[in-house]
C-alpha atoms as a PDB file:
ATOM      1  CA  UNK A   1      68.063 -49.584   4.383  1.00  0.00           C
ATOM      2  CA  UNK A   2      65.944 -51.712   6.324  1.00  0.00           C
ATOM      3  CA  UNK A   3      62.041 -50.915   6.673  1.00  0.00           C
ATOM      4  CA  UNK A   4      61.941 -50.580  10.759  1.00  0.00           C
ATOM      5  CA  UNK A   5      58.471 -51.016  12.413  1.00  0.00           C
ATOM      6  CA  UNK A   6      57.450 -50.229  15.781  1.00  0.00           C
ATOM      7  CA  UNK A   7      54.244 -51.588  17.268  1.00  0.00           C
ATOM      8  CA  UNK A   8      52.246 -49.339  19.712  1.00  0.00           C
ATOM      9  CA  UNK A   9      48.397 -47.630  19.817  1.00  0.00           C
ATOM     10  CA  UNK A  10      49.385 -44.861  21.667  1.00  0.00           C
ATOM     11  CA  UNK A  11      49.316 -41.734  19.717  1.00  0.00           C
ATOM     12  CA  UNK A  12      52.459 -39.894  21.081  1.00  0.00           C
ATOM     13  CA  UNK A  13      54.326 -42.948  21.236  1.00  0.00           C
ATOM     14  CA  UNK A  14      53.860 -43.097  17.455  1.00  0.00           C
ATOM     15  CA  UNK A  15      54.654 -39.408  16.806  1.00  0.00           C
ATOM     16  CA  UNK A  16      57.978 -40.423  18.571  1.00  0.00           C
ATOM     17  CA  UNK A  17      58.828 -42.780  16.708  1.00  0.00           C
ATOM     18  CA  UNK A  18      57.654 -41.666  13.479  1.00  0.00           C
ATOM     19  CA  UNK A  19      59.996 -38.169  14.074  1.00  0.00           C
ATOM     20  CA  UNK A  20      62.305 -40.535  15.095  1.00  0.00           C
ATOM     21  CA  UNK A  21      62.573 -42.193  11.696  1.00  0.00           C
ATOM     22  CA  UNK A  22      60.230 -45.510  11.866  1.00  0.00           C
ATOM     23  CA  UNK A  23      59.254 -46.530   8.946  1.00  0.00           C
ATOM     24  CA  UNK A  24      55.810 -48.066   9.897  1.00  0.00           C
ATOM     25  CA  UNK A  25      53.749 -47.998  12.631  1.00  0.00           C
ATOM     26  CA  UNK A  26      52.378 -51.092  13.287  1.00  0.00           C
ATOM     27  CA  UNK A  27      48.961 -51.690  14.837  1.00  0.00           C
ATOM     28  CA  UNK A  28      47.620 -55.712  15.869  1.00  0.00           C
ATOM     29  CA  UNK A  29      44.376 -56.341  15.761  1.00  0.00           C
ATOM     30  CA  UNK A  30      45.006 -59.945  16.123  1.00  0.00           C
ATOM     31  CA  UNK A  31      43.278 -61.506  18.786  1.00  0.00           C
ATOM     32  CA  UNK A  32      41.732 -64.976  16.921  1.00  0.00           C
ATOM     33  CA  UNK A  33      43.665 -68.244  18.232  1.00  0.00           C
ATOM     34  CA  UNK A  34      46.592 -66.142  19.571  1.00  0.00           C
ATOM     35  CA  UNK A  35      46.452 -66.735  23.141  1.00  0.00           C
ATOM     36  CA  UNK A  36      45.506 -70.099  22.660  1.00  0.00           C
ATOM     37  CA  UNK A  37      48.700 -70.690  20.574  1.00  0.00           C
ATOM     38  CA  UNK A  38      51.473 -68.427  22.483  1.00  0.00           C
ATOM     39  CA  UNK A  39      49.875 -68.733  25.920  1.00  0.00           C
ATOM     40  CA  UNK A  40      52.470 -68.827  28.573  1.00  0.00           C
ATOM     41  CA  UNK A  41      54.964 -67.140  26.485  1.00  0.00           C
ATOM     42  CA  UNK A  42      56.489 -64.344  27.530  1.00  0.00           C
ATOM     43  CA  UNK A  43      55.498 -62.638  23.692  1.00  0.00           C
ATOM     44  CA  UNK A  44      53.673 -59.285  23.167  1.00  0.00           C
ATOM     45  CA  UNK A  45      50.059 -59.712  22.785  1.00  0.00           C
ATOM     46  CA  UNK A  46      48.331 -56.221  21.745  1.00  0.00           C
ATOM     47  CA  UNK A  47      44.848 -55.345  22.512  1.00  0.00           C
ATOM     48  CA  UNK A  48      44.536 -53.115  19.195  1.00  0.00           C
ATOM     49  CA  UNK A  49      41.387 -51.831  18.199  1.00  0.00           C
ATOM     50  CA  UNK A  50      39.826 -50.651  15.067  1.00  0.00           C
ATOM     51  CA  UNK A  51      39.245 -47.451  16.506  1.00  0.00           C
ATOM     52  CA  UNK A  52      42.854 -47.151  16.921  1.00  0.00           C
ATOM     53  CA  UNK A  53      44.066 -47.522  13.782  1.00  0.00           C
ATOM     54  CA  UNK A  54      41.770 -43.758  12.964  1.00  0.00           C
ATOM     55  CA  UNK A  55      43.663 -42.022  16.039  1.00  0.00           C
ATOM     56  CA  UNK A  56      46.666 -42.801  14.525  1.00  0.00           C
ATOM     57  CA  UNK A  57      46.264 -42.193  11.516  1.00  0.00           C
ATOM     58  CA  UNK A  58      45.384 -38.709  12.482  1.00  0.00           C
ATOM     59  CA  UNK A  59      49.081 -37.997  14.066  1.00  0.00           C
ATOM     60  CA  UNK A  60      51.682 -39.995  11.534  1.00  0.00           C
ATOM     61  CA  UNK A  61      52.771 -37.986   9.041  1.00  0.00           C
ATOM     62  CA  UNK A  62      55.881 -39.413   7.448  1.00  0.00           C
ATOM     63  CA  UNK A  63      55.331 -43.566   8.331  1.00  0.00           C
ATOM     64  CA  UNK A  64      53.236 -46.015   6.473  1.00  0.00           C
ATOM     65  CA  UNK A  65      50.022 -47.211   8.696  1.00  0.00           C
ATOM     66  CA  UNK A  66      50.182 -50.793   8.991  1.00  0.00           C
ATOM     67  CA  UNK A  67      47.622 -53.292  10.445  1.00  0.00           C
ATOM     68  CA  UNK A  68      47.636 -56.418  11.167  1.00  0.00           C
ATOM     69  CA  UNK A  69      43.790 -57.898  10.862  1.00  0.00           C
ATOM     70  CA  UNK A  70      43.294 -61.206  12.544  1.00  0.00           C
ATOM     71  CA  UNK A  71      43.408 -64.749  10.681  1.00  0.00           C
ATOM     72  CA  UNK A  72      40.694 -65.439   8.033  1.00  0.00           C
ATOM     73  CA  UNK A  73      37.906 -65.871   9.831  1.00  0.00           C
ATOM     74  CA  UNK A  74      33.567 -65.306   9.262  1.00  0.00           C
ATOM     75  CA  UNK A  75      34.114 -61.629   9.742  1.00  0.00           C
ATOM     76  CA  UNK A  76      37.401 -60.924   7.755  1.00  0.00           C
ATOM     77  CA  UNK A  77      35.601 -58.831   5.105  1.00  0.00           C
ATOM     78  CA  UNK A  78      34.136 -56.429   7.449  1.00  0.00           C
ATOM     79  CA  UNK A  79      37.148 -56.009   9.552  1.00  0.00           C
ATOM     80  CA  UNK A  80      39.167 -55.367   6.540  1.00  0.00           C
ATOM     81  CA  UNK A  81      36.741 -52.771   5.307  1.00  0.00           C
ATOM     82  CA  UNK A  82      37.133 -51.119   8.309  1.00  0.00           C
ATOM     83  CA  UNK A  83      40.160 -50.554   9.157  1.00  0.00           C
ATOM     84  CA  UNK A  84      41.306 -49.758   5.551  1.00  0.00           C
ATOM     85  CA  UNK A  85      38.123 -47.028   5.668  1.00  0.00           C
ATOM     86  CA  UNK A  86      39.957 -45.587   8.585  1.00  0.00           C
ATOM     87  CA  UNK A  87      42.969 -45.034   7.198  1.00  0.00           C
ATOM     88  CA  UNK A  88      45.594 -47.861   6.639  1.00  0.00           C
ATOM     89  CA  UNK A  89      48.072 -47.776   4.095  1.00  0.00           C
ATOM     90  CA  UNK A  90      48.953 -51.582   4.508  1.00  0.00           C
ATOM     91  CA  UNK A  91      47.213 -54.719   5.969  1.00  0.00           C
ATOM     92  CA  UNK A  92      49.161 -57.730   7.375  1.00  0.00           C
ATOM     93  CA  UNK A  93      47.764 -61.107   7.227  1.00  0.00           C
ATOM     94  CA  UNK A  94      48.479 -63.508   9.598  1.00  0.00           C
ATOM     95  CA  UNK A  95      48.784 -67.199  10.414  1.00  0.00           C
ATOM     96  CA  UNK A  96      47.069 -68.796   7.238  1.00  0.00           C
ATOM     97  CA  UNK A  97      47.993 -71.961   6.099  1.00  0.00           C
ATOM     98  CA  UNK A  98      46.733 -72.259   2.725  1.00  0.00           C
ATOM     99  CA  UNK A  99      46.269 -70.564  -1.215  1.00  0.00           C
ATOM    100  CA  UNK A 100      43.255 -70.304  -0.147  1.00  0.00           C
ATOM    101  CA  UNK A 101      42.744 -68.061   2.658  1.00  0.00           C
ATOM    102  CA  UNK A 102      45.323 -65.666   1.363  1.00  0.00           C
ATOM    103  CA  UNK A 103      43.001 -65.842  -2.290  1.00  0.00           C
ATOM    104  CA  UNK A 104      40.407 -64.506   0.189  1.00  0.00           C
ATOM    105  CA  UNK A 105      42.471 -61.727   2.154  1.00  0.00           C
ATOM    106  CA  UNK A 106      43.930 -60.410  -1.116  1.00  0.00           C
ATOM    107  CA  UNK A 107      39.975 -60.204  -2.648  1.00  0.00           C
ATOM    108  CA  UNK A 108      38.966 -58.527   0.229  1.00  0.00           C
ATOM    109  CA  UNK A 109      41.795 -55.640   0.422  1.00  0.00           C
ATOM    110  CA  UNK A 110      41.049 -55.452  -3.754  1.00  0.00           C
ATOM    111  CA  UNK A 111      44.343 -53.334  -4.286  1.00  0.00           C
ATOM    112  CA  UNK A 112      42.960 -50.944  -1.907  1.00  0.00           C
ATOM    113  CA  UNK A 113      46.353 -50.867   0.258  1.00  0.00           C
ATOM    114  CA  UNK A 114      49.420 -52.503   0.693  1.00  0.00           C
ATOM    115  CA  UNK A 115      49.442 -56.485   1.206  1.00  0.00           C
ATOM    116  CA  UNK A 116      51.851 -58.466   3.786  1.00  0.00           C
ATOM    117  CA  UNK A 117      51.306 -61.779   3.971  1.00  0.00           C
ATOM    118  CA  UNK A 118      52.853 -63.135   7.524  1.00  0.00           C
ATOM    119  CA  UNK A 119      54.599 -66.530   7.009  1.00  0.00           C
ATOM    120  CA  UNK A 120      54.194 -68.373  10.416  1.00  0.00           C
ATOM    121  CA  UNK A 121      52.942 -71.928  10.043  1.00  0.00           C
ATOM    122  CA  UNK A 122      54.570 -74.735   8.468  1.00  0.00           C
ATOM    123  CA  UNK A 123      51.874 -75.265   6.636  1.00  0.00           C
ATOM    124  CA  UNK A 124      52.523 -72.187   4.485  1.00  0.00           C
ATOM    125  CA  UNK A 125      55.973 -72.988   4.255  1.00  0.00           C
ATOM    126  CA  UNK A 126      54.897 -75.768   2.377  1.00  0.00           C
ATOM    127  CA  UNK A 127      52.076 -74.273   0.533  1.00  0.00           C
ATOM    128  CA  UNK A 128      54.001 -71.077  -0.237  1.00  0.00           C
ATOM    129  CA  UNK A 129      55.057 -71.426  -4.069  1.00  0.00           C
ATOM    130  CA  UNK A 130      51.162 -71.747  -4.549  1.00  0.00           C
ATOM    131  CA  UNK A 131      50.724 -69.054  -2.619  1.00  0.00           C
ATOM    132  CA  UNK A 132      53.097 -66.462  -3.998  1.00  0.00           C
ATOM    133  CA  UNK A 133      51.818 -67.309  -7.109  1.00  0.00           C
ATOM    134  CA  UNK A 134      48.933 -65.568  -6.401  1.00  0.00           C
ATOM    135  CA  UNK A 135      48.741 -61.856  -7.429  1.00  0.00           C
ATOM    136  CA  UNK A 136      48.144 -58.942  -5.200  1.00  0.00           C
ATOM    137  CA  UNK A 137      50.901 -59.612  -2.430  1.00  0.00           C
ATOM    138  CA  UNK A 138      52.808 -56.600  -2.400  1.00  0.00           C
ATOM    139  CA  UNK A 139      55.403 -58.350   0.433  1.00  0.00           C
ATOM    140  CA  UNK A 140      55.676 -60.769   3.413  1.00  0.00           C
ATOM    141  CA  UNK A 141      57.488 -61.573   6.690  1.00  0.00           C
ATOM    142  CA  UNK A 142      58.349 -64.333   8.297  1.00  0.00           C
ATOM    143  CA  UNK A 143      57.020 -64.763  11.622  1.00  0.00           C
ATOM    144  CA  UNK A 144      59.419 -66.466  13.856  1.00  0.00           C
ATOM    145  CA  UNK A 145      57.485 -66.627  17.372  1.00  0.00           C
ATOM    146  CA  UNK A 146      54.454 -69.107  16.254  1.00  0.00           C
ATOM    147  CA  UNK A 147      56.845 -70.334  12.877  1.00  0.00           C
ATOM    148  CA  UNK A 148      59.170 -71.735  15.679  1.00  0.00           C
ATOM    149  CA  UNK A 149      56.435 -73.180  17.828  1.00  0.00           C
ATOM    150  CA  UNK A 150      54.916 -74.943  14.509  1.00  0.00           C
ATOM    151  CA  UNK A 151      58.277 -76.596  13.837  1.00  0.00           C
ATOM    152  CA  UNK A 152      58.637 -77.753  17.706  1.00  0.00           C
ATOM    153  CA  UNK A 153      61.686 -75.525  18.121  1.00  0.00           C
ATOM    154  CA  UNK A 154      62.826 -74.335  21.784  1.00  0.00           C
ATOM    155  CA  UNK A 155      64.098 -70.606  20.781  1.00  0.00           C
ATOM    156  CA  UNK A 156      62.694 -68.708  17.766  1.00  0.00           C
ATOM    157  CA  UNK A 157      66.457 -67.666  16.256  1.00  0.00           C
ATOM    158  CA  UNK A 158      66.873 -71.723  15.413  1.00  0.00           C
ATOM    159  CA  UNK A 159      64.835 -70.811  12.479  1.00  0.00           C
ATOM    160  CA  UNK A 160      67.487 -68.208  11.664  1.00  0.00           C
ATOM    161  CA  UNK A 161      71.001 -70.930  12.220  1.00  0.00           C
ATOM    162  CA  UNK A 162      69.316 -73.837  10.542  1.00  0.00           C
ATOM    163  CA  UNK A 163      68.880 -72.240   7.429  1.00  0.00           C
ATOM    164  CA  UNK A 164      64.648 -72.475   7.638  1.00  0.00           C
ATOM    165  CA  UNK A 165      64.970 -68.336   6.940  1.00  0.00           C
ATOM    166  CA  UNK A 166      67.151 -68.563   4.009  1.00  0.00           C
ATOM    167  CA  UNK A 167      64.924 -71.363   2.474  1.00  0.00           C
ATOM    168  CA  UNK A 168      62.013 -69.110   2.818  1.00  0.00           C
ATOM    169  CA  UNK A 169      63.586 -65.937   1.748  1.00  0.00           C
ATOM    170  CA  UNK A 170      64.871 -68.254  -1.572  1.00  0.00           C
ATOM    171  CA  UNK A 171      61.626 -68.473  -2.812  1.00  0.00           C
ATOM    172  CA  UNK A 172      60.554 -64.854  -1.980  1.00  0.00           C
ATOM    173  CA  UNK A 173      63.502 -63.603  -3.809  1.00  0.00           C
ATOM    174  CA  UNK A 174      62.766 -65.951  -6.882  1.00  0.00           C
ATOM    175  CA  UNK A 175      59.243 -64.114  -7.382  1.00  0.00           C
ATOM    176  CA  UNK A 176      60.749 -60.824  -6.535  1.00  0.00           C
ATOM    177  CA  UNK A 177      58.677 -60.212  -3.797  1.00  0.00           C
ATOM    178  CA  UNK A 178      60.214 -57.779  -0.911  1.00  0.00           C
ATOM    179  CA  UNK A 179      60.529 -59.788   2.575  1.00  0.00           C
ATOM    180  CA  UNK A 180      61.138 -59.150   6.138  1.00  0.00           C
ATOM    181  CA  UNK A 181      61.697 -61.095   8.963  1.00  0.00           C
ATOM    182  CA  UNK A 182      61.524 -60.986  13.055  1.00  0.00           C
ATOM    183  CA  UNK A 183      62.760 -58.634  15.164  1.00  0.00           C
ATOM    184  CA  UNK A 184      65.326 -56.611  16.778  1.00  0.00           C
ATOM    185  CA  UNK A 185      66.512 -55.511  20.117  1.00  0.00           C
ATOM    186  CA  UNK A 186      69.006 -52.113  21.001  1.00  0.00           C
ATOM    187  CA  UNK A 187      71.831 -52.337  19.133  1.00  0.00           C
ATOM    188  CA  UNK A 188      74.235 -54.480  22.159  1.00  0.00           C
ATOM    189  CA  UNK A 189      71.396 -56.298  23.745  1.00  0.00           C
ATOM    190  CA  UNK A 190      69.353 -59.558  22.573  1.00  0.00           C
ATOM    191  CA  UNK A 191      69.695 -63.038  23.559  1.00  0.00           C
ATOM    192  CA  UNK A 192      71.112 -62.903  20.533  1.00  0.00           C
ATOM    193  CA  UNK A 193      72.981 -59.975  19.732  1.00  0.00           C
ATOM    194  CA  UNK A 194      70.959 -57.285  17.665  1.00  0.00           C
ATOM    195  CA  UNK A 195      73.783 -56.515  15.804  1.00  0.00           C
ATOM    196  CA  UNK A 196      74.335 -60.491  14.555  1.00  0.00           C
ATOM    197  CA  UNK A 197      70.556 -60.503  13.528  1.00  0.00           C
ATOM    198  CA  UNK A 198      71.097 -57.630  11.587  1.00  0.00           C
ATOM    199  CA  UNK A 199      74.411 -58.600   9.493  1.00  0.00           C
ATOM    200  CA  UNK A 200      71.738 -61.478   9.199  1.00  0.00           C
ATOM    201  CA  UNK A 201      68.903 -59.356   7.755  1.00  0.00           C
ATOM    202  CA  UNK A 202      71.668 -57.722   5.219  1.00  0.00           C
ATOM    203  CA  UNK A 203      73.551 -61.394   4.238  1.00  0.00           C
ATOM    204  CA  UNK A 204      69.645 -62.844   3.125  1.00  0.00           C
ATOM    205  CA  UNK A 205      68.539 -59.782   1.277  1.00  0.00           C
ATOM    206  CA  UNK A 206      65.504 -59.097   4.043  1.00  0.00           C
ATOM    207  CA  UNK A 207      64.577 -55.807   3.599  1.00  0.00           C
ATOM    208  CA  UNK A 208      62.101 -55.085   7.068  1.00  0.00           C
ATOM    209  CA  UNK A 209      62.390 -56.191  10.766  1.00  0.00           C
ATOM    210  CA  UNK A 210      60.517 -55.086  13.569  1.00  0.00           C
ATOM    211  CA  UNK A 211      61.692 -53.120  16.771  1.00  0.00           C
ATOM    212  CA  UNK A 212      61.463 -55.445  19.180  1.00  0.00           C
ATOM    213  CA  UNK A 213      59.403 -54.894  22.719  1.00  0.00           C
ATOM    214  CA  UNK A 214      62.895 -54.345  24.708  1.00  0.00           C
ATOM    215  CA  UNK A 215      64.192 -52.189  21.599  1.00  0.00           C
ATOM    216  CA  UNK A 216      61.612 -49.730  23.774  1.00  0.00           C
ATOM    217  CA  UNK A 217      59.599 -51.122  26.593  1.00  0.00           C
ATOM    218  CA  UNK A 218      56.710 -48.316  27.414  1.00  0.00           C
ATOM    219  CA  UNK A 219      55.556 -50.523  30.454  1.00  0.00           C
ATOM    220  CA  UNK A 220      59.341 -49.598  31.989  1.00  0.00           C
ATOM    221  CA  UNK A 221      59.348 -45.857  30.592  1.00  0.00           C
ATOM    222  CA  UNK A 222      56.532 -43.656  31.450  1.00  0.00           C
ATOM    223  CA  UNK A 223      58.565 -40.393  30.743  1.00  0.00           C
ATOM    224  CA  UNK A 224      57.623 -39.515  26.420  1.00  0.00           C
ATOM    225  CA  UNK A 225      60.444 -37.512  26.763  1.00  0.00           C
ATOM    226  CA  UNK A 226      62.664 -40.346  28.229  1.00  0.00           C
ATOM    227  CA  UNK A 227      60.979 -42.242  25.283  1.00  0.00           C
ATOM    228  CA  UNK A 228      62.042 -39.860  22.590  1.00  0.00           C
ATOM    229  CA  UNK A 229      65.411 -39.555  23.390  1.00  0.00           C
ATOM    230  CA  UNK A 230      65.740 -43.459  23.819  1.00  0.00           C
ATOM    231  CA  UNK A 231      64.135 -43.706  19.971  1.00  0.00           C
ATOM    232  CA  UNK A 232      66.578 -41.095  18.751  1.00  0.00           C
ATOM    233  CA  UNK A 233      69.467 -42.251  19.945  1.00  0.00           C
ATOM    234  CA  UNK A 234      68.434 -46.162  19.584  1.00  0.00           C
ATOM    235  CA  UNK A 235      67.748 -45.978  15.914  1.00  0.00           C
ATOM    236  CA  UNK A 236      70.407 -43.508  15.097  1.00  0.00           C
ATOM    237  CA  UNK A 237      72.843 -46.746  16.500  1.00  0.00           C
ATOM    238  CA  UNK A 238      71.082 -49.075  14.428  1.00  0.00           C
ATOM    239  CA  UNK A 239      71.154 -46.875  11.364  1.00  0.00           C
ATOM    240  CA  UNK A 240      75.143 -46.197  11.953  1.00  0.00           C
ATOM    241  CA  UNK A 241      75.153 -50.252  12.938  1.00  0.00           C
ATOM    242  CA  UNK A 242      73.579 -50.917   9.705  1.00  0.00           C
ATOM    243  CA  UNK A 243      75.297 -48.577   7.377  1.00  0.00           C
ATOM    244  CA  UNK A 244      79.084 -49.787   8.881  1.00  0.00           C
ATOM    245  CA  UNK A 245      78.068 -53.667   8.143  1.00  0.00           C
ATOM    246  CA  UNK A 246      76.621 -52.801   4.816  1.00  0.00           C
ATOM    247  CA  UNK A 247      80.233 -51.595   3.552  1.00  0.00           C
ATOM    248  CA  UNK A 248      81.564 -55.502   4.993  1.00  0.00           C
ATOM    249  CA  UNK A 249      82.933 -58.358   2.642  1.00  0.00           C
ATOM    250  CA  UNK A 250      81.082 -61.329   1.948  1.00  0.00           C
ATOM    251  CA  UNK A 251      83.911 -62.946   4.801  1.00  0.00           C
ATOM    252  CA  UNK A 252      82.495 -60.883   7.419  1.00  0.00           C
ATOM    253  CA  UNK A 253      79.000 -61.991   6.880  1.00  0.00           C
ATOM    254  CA  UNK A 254      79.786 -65.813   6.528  1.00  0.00           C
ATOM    255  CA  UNK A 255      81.667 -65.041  10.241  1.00  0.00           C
ATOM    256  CA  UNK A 256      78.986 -63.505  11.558  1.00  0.00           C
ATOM    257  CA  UNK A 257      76.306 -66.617  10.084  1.00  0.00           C
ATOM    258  CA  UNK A 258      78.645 -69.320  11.851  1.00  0.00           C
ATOM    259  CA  UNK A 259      79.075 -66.931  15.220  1.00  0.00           C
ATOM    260  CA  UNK A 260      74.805 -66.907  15.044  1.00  0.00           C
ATOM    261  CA  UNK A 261      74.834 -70.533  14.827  1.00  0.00           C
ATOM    262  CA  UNK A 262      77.189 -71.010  17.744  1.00  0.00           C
ATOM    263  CA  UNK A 263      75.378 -68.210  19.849  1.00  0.00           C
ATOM    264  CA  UNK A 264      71.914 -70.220  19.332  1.00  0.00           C
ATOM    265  CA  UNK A 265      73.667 -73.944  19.634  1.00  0.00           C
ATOM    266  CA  UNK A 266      74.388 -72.553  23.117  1.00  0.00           C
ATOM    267  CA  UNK A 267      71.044 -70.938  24.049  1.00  0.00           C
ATOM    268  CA  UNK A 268      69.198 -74.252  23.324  1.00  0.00           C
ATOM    269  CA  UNK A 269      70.850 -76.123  25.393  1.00  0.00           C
ATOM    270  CA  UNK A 270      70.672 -74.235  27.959  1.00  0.00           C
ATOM    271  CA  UNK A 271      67.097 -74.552  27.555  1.00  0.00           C
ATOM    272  CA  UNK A 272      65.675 -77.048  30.163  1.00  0.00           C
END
């Protein structure tokens, strides 16, 4: 089943969703570049601390801890120190371009934790079997908000219906390593259906996705317990989603890839 990760600093948020069955709780410490390169876009931009990643690490019991530190940059070996002192199971690196910078991250963490690399420029597209050939990356995920805006693209799921994800995933697969990519809505609601991004996920082998900011929007609900029914019943859907298209024929998912294609052809040009 697919790894599901939920983004949030806010401790009983997290014990939610962790109770609730989410496989990782995801904190962002990623500040470097990103405004500058998603400003204006209606994208979640976390104000994560280090000191976070300690209070929740104090309340998740069964999920993995996983951080994402910001870009290589002068203080990278400090920040990963930190945050892996205070209690991450799994650092995410994101938007590198190069061998080299993920040569760095990867001597940094030392096999302390978990590594993710986070594919997201076309630069590392092109870079990446030199990359993966590195050792010490444990998995990655593709990254399809700035990947999109690196390619010039008008809506992030292009990547998906042009067959950019299932280049990407090729070469992951070829070295074995374990991938993920995007995100996902409520099981019924998306731009794009969740649903058709997850027969997605299962017909390329991806094995993690995030939960989406409308999968649970906490700036809408105030109410936990509002929250933890939503998460319970939410990913209980997605779970019995996932399960029924798991048991589908090869038809079904080749349907469902064409449908995708048509549902995005549509959404672009609709796109002034």
């Amino acid at each position: 089943m697919l790894k599901l990760m939920y983004i949030t600093n806010d401790p009983e948020i997290a014990v939610i969703a962790d109770s609730a069955g989410v496989d990782r709780i995801f904190l962002d410490l990623e500040t470097v570049g990103k405004g500058l390169r998603q400003g204006g876009m209606n994208t979640v931009q976390s104000h994560h601390t280090i000191s976070d990643v300690c209070r929740i690490r104090a309340v998740v019991k069964n999920a993995q801890l996983l951080v994402r530190v910001n870009p290589i940059y002068d203080w990278s070996r400090e920040e990963i120190d930190a945050v892996i002192e205070n209690g991450a199971d799994a650092l995410m690196l994101p938007y590198f371009q190069n061998a080299e910078q993920v040569r760095r991250f990867l001597s940094y963490v030392d096999g302390r934790v978990k590594t993710i690399l986070l594919v997201e420029t076309p630069e590392a597209v092109e870079a990446l079997d030199e990359i993966l050939a590195l050792d010490g990356i444990d998995e990655c995920h593709i990254g399809l908000n700035d990947l999109h805006l690196g390619y010039g693209k008008r809506f992030m799921f292009e990547l998906l219906s042009d067959g950019t994800v299932d280049h990407i995933a090729e070469q992951f697969k070829r070295r074995g390593i374990p991938f993920g990519f995007g995100g996902i809505a409520r099981i019924g609601q998306g731009t794009l259906p969740a649903e058709r991004i997850l027969a997605e996920h299962i017909r390329i082998g991806s094995q993690a996705v995030i939960l989406s900011r409308s999968f649970c929007n906490t700036d809408n609900i105030r109410d936990y317990g509002q929250i933890e029914q939503l998460f319970i019943r939410e990913i209980n859907r997605l779970r019995e989603t996932e399960t029924a298209q798991r048991r589908e024929s090869a038809s079904y998912f080749e349907q469902n890839r064409l449908a995708v294609q048509n549902i995005v052809r549509q959404i672009t040009e609709s796109i002034e």
